[in-house]
C-alpha atoms as a PDB file:
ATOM      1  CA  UNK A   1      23.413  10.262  -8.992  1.00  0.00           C
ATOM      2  CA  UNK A   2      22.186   7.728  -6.942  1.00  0.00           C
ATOM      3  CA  UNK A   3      21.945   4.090  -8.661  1.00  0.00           C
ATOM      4  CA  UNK A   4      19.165   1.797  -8.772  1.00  0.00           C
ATOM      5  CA  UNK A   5      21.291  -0.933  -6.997  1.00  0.00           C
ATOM      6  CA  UNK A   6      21.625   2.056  -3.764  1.00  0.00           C
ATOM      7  CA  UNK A   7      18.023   2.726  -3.792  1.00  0.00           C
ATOM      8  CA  UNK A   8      17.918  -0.841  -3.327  1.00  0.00           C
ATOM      9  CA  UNK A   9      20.445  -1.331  -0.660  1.00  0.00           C
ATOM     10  CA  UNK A  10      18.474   1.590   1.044  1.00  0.00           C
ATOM     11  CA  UNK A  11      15.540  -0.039   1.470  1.00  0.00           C
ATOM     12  CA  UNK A  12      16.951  -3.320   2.356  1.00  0.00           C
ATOM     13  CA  UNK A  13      18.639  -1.320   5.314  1.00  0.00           C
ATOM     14  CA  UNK A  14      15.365   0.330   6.400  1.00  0.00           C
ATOM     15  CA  UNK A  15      13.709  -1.318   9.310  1.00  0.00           C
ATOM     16  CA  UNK A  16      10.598   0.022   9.844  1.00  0.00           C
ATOM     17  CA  UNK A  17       7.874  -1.365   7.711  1.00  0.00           C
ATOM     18  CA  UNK A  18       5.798   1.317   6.726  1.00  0.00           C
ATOM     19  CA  UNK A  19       9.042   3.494   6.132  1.00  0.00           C
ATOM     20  CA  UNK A  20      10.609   0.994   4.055  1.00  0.00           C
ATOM     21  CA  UNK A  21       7.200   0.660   2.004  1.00  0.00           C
ATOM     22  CA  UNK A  22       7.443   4.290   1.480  1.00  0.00           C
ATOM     23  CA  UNK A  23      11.010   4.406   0.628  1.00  0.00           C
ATOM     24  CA  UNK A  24      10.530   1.525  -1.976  1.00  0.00           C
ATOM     25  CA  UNK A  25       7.664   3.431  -3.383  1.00  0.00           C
ATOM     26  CA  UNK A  26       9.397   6.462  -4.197  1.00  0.00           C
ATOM     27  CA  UNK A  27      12.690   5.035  -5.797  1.00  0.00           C
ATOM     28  CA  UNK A  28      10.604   2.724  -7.824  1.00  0.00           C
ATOM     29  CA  UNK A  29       8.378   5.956  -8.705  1.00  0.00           C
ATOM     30  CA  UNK A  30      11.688   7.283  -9.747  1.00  0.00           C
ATOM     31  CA  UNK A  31      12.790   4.644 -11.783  1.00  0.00           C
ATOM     32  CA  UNK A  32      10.032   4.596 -13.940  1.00  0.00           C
ATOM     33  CA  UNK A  33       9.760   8.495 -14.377  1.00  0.00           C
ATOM     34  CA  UNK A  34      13.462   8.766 -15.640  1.00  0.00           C
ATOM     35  CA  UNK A  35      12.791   5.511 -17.823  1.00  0.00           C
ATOM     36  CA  UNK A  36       9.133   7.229 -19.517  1.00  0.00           C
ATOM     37  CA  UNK A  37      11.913  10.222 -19.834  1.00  0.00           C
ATOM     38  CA  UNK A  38      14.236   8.400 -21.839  1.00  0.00           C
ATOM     39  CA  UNK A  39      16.689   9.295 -18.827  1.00  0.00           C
ATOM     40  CA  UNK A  40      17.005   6.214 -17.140  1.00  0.00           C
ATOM     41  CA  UNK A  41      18.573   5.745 -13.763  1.00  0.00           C
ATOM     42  CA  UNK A  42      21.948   3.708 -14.053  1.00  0.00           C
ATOM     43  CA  UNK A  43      21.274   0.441 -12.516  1.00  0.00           C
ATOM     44  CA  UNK A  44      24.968   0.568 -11.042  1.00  0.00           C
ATOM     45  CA  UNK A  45      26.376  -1.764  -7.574  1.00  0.00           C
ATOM     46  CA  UNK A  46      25.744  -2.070  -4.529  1.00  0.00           C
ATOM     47  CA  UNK A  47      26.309  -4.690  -1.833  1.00  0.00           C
ATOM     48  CA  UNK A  48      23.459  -5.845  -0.126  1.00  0.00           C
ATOM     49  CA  UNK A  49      23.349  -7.243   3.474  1.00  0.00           C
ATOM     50  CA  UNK A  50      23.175 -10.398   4.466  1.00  0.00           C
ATOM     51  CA  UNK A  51      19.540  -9.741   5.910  1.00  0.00           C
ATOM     52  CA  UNK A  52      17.703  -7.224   5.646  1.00  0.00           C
ATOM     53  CA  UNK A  53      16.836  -4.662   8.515  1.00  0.00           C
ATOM     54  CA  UNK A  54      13.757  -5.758  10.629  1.00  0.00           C
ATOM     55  CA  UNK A  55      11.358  -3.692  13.439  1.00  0.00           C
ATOM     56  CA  UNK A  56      11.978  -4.856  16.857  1.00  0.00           C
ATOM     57  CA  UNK A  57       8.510  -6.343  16.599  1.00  0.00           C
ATOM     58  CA  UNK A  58       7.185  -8.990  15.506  1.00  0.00           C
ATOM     59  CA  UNK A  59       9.312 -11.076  17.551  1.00  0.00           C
ATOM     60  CA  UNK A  60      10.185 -14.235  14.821  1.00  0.00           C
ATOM     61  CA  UNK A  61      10.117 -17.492  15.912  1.00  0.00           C
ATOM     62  CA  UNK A  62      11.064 -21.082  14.396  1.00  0.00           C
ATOM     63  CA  UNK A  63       8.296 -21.858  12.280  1.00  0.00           C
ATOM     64  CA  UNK A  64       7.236 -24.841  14.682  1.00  0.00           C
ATOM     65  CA  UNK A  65       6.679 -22.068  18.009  1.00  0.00           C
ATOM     66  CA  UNK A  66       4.531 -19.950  15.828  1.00  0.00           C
ATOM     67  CA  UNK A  67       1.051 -20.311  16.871  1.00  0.00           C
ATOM     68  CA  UNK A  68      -1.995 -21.947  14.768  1.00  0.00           C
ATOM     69  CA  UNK A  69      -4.113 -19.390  12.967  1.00  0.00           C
ATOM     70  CA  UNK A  70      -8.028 -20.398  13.434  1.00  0.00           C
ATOM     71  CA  UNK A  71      -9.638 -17.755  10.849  1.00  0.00           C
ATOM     72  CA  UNK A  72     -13.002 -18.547  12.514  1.00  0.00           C
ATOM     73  CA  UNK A  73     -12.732 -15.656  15.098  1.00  0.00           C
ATOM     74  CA  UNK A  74     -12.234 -12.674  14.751  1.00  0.00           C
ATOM     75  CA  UNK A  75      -8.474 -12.865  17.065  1.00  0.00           C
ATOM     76  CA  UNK A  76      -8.166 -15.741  14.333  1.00  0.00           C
ATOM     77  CA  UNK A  77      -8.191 -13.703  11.143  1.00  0.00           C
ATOM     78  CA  UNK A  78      -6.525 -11.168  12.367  1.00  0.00           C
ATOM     79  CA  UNK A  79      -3.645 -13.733  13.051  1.00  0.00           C
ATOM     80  CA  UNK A  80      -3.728 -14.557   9.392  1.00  0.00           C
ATOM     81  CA  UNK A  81      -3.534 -10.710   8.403  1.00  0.00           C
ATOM     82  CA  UNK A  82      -0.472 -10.197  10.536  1.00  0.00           C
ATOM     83  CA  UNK A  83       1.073 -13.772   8.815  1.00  0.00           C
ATOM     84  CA  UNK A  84       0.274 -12.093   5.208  1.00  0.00           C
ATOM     85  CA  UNK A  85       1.715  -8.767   6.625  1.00  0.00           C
ATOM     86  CA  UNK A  86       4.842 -10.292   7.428  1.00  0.00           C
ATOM     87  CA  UNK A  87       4.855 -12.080   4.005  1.00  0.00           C
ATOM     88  CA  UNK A  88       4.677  -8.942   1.868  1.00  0.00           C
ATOM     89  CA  UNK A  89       7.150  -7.156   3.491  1.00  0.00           C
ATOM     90  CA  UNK A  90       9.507 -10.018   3.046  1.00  0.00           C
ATOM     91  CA  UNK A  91       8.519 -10.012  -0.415  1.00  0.00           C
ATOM     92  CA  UNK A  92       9.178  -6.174  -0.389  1.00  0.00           C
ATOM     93  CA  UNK A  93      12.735  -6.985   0.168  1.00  0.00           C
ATOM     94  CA  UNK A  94      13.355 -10.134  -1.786  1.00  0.00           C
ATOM     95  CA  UNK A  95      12.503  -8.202  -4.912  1.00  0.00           C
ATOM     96  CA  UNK A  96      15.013  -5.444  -3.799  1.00  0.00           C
ATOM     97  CA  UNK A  97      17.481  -7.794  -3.454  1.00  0.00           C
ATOM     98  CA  UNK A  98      17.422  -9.438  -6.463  1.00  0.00           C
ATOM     99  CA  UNK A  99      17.745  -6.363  -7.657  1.00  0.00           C
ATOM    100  CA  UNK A 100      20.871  -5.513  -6.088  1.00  0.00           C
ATOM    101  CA  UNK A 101      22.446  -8.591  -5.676  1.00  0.00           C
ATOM    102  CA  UNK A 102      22.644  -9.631  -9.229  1.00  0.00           C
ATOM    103  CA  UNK A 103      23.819  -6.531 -11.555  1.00  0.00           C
ATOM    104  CA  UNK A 104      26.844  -8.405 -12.511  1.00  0.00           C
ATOM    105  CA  UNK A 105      24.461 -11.161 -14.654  1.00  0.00           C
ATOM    106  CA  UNK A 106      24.716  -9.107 -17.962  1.00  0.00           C
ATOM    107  CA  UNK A 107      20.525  -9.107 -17.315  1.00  0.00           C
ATOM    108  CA  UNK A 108      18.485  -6.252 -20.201  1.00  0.00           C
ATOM    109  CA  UNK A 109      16.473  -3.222 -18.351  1.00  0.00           C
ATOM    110  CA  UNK A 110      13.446  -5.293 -18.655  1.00  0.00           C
ATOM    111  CA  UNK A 111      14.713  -7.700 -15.466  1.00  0.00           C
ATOM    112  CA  UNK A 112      14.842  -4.550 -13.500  1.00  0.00           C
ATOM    113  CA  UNK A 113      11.879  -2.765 -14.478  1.00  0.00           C
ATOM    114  CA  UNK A 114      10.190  -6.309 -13.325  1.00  0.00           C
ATOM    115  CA  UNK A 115      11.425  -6.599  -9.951  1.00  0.00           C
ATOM    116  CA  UNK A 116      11.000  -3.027  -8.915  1.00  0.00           C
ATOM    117  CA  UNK A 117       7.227  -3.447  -9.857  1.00  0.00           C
ATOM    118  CA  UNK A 118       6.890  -6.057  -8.488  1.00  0.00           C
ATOM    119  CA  UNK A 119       8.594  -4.691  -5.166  1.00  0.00           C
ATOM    120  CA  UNK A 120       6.452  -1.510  -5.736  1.00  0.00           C
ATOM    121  CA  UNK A 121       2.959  -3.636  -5.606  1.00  0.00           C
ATOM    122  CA  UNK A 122       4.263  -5.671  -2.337  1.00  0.00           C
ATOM    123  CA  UNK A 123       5.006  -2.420  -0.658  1.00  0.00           C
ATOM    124  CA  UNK A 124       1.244  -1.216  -1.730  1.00  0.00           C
ATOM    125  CA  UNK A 125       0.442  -5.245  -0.475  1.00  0.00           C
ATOM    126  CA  UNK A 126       1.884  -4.546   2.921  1.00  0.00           C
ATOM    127  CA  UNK A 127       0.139  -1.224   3.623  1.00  0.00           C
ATOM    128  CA  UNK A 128      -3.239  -2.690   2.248  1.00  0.00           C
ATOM    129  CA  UNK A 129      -2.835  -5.398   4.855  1.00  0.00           C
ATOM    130  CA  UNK A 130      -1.493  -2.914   7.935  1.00  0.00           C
ATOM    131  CA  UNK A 131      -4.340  -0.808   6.917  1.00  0.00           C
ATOM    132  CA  UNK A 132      -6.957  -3.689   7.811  1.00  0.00           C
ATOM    133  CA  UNK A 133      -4.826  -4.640  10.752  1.00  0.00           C
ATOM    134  CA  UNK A 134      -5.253  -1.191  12.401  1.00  0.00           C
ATOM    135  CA  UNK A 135      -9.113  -1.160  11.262  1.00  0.00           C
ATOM    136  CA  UNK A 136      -9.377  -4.432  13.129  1.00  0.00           C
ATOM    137  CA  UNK A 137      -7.554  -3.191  16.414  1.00  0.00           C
ATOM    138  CA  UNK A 138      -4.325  -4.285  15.688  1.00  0.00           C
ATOM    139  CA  UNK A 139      -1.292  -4.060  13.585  1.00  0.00           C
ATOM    140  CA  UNK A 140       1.914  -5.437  12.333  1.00  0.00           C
ATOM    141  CA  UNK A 141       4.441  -6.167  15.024  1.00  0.00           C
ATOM    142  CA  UNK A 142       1.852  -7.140  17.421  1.00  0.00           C
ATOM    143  CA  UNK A 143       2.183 -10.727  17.388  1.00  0.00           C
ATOM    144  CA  UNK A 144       4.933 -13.192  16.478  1.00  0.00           C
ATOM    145  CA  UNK A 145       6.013 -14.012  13.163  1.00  0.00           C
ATOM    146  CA  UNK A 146       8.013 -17.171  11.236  1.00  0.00           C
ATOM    147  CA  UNK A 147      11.916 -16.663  11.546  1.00  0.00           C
ATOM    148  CA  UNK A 148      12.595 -18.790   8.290  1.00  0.00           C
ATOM    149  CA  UNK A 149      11.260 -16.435   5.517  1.00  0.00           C
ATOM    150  CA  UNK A 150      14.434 -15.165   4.549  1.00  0.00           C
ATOM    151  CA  UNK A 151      15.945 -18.508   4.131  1.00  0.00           C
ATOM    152  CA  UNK A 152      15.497 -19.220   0.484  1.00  0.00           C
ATOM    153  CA  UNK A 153      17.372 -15.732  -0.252  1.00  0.00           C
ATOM    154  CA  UNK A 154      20.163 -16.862   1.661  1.00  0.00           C
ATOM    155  CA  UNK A 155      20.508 -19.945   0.210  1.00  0.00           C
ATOM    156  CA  UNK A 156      20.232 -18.675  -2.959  1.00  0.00           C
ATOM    157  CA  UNK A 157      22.826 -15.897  -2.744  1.00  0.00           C
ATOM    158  CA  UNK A 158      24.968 -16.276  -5.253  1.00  0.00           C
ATOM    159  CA  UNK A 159      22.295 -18.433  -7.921  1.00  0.00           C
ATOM    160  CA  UNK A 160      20.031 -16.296 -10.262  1.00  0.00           C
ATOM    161  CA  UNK A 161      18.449 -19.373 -11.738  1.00  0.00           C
ATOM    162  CA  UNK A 162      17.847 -20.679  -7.912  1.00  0.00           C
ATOM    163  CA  UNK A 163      16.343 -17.293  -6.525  1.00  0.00           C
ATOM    164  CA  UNK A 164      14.180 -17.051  -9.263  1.00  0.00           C
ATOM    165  CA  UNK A 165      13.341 -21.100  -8.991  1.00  0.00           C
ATOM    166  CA  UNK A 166      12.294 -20.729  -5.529  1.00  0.00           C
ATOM    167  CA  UNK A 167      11.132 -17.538  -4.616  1.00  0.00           C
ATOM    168  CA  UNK A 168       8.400 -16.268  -7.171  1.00  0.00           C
ATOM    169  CA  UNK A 169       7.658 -19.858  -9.430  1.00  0.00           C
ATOM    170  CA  UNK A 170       7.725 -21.838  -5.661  1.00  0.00           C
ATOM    171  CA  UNK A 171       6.763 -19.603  -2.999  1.00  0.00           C
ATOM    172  CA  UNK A 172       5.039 -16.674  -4.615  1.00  0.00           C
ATOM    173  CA  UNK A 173       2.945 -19.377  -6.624  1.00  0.00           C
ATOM    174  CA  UNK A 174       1.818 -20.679  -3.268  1.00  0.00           C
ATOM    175  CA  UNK A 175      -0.425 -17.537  -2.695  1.00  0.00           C
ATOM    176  CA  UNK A 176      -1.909 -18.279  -5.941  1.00  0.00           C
ATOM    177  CA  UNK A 177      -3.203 -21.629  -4.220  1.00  0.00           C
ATOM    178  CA  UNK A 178      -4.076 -20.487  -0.990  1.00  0.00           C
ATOM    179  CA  UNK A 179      -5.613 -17.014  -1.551  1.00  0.00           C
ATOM    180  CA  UNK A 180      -8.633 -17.582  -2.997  1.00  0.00           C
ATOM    181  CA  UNK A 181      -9.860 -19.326   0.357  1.00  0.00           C
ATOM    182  CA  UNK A 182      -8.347 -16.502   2.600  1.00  0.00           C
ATOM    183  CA  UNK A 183     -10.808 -14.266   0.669  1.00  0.00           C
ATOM    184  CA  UNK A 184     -13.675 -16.640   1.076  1.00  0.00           C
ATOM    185  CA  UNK A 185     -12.873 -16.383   4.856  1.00  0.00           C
ATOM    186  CA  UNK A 186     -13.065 -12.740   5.305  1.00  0.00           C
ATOM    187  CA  UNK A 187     -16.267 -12.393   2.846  1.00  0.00           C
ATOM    188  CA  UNK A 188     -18.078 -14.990   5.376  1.00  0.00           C
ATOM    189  CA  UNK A 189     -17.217 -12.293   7.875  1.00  0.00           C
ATOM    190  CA  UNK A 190     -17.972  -9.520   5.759  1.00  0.00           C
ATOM    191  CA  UNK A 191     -14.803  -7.841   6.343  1.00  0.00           C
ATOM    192  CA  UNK A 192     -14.960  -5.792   3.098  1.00  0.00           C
ATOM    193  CA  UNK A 193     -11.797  -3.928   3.797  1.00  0.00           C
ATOM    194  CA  UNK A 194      -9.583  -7.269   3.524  1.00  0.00           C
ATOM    195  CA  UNK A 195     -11.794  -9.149   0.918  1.00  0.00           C
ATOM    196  CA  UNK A 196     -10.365  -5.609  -1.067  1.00  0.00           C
ATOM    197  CA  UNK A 197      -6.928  -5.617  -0.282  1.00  0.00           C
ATOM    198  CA  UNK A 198      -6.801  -9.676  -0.586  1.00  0.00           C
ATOM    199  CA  UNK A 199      -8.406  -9.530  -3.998  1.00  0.00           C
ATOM    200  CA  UNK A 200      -5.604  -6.508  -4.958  1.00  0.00           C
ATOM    201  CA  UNK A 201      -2.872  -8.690  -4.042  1.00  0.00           C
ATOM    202  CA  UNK A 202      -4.212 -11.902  -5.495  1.00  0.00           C
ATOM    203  CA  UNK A 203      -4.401 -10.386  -9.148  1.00  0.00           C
ATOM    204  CA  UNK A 204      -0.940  -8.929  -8.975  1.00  0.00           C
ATOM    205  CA  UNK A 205       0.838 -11.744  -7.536  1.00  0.00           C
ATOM    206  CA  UNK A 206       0.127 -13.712 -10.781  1.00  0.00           C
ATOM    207  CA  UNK A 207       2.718 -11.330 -12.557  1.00  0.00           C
ATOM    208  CA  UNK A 208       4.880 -11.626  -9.901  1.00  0.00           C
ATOM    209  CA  UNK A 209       5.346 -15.456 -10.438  1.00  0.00           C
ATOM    210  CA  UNK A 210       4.970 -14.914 -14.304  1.00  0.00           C
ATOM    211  CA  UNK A 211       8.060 -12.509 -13.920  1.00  0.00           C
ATOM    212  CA  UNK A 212       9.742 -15.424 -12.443  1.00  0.00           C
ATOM    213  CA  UNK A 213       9.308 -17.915 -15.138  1.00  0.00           C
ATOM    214  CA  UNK A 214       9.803 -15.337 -17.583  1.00  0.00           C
ATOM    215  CA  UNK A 215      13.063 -14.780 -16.468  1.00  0.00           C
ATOM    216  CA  UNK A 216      14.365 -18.129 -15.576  1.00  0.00           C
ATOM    217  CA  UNK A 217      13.587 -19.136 -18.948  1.00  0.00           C
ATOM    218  CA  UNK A 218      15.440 -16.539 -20.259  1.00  0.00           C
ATOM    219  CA  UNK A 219      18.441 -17.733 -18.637  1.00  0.00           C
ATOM    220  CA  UNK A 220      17.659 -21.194 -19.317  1.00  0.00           C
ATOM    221  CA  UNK A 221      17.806 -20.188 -22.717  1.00  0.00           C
ATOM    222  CA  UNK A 222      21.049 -18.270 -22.797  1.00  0.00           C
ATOM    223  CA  UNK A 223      22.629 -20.961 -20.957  1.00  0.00           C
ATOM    224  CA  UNK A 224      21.214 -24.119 -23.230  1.00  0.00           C
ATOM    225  CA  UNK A 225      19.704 -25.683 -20.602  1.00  0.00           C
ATOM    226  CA  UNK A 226      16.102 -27.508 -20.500  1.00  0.00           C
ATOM    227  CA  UNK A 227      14.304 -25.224 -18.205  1.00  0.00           C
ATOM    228  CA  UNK A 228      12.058 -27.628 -16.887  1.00  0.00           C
ATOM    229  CA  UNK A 229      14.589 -29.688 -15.784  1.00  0.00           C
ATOM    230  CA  UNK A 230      16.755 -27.152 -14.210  1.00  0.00           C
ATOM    231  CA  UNK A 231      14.031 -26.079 -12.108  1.00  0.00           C
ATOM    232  CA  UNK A 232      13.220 -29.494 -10.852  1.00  0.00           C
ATOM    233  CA  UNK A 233      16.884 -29.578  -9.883  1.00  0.00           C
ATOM    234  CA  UNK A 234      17.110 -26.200  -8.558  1.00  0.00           C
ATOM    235  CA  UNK A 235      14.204 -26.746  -6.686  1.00  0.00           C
ATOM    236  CA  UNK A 236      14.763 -29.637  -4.858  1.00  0.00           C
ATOM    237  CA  UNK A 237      18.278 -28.537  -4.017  1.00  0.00           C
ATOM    238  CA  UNK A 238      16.984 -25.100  -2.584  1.00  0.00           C
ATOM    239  CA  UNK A 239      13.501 -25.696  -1.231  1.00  0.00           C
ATOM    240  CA  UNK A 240      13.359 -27.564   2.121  1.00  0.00           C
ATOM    241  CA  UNK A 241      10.203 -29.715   1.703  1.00  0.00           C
ATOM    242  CA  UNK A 242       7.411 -30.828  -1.109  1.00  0.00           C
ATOM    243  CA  UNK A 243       5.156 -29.128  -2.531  1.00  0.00           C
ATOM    244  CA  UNK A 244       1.791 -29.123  -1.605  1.00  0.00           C
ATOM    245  CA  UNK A 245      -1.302 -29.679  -3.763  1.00  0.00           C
ATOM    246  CA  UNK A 246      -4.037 -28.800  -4.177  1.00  0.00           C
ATOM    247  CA  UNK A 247      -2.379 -26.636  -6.931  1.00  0.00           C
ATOM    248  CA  UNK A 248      -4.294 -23.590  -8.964  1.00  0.00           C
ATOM    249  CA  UNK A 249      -3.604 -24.574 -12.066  1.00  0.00           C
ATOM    250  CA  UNK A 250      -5.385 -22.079 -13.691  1.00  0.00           C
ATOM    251  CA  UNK A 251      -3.830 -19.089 -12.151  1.00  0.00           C
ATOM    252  CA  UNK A 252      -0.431 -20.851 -12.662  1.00  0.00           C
ATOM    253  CA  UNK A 253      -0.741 -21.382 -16.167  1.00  0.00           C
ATOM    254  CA  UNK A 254      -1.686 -18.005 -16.599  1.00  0.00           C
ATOM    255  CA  UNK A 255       1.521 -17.263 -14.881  1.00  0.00           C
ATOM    256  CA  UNK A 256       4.120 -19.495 -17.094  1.00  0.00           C
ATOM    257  CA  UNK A 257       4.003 -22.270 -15.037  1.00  0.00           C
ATOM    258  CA  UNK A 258       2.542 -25.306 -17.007  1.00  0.00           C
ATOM    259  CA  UNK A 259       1.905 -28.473 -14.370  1.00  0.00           C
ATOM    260  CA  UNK A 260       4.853 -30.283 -15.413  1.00  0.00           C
ATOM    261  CA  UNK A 261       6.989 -28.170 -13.854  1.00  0.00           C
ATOM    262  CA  UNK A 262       5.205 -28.390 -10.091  1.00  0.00           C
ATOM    263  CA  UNK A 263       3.286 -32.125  -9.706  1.00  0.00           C
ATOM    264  CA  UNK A 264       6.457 -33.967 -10.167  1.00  0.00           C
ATOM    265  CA  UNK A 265       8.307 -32.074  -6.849  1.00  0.00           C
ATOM    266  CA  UNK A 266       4.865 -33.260  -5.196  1.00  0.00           C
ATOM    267  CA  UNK A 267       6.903 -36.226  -4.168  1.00  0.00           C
ATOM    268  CA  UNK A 268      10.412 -36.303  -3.327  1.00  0.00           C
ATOM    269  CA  UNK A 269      11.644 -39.192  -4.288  1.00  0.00           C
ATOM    270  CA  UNK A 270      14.054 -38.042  -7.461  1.00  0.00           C
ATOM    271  CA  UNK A 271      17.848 -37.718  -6.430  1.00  0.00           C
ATOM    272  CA  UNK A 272      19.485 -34.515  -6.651  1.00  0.00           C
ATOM    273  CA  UNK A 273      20.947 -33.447  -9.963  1.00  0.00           C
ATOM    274  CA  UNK A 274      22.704 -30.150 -11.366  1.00  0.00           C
ATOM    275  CA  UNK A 275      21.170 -28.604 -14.321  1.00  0.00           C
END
């Protein structure tokens, strides 16, 4: 039988993007059919790559080449679709990979029934978003896209606490902040399809980041550390700049993340400690 840590190593290693949506779709329809059966799927090893496989389009840049979006045309915002489309299929494989990468952290069924849902709902993210693309005339690959996404995952390759720090309580609680304005750009243009799909992603991404501070607390608490200070720590070791107000607090709250944790690495002026 195929393990849950394969499924994920398979998708990691698919490169197409609608493909690898599909693929992640159907082993995390598995997953949860054998666990409603009371037959669940052993989560197993695996050995992830490095990186995962990419299209041969977009063509990714360094963040500093990529061009400025200007949602105010229509070339504009869909710019800023293709940017979001290249986001959730990162995100695709960042849940994956946690995943696969960390079955040897002693972590209950619940961890894994997290990240594969939450990998399940960015695959359904991406094909929202490809879906207005092609509406629009266009579609993913056909501009370029930031080379650095993947960075925190590497640099967090061998830290739980870290991947979890960065990824969904740092970067996935960025879309909280910014996409409530994305939709109030494409409802000014009455672009129905992507006000939709935006509003879709924007209500799941809030369990995304609360399954990140779920979790990290969890370990914080098995390992007798403060969490809020370990994440300060982790966080400033890990993620290569501030971060940026203006912050949703609302949204983040409802996702675990009280402001304590996120106003303070506003400024970076605290030296680097280990939690």
């Amino acid at each position: 039988m195929q393990t849950l840590a394969q499924r994920a190593v398979e998708v990691l290693t698919t490169a197409d993007g609608r493909a690898k949506c599909a693929l992640s779709r159907r082993h995390a329809a598995d997953w949860f059919a054998a666990r409603a059966a009371g037959e669940a799927l052993p989560v197993g090893h695996a050995t992830p790559p490095l990186r995962p496989a990419r299209p041969d389009r977009p063509e990714l840049l360094p963040p500093k080449d990529v061009p400025r979006r200007r949602p105010g045309s229509p070339q504009g915002r869909i710019a800023l679709l293709h940017a979001l489309a290249h986001i959730e299929l990162n995100a695709v494989d960042l849940h994956w990979d946690i995943v696969a990468r960390f079955t040897d952290q002693g972590m209950p069924p619940g961890f894994f029934d997290d990240w594969v849902k939450a990998a399940d709902e960015e695959s359904n993210h991406f094909n929202l978003i490809c879906d207005c693309l092609e509406r629009m005339g266009s579609h993913y690959g056909a501009l370029p896209a930031h080379a650095g996404m993947w960075r925190a995952a590497e640099d967090t390759i061998d830290d739980l606490k870290g991947r979890l720090a960065v990824v969904p309580m740092v970067l996935e609680a960025r879309g909280l902040d910014v996409t409530p304005g994305m939709i109030e750009i494409f409802r000014k243009a009455e672009e129905t399809q992507a006000v939709a799909a935006l509003e879709v992603i924007y209500a799941e991404e809030v369990g995304h980041v609360a399954y990140g501070s779920k979790w990290f607390n969890w370990l914080c608490g098995r390992e007798g550390l403060d969490p809020k200070d370990a994440f300060h720590s982790l966080v400033r070791r890990y993620f290569h700049g501030a971060l940026k107000p203006p912050f949703n607090e609302e949204k983040r709250a409802e996702a675990g993340l009280p402001p304590d944790f996120y106003w303070p690495l506003a400024e970076r002026d605290l030296p680097e400690t280990t939690p």
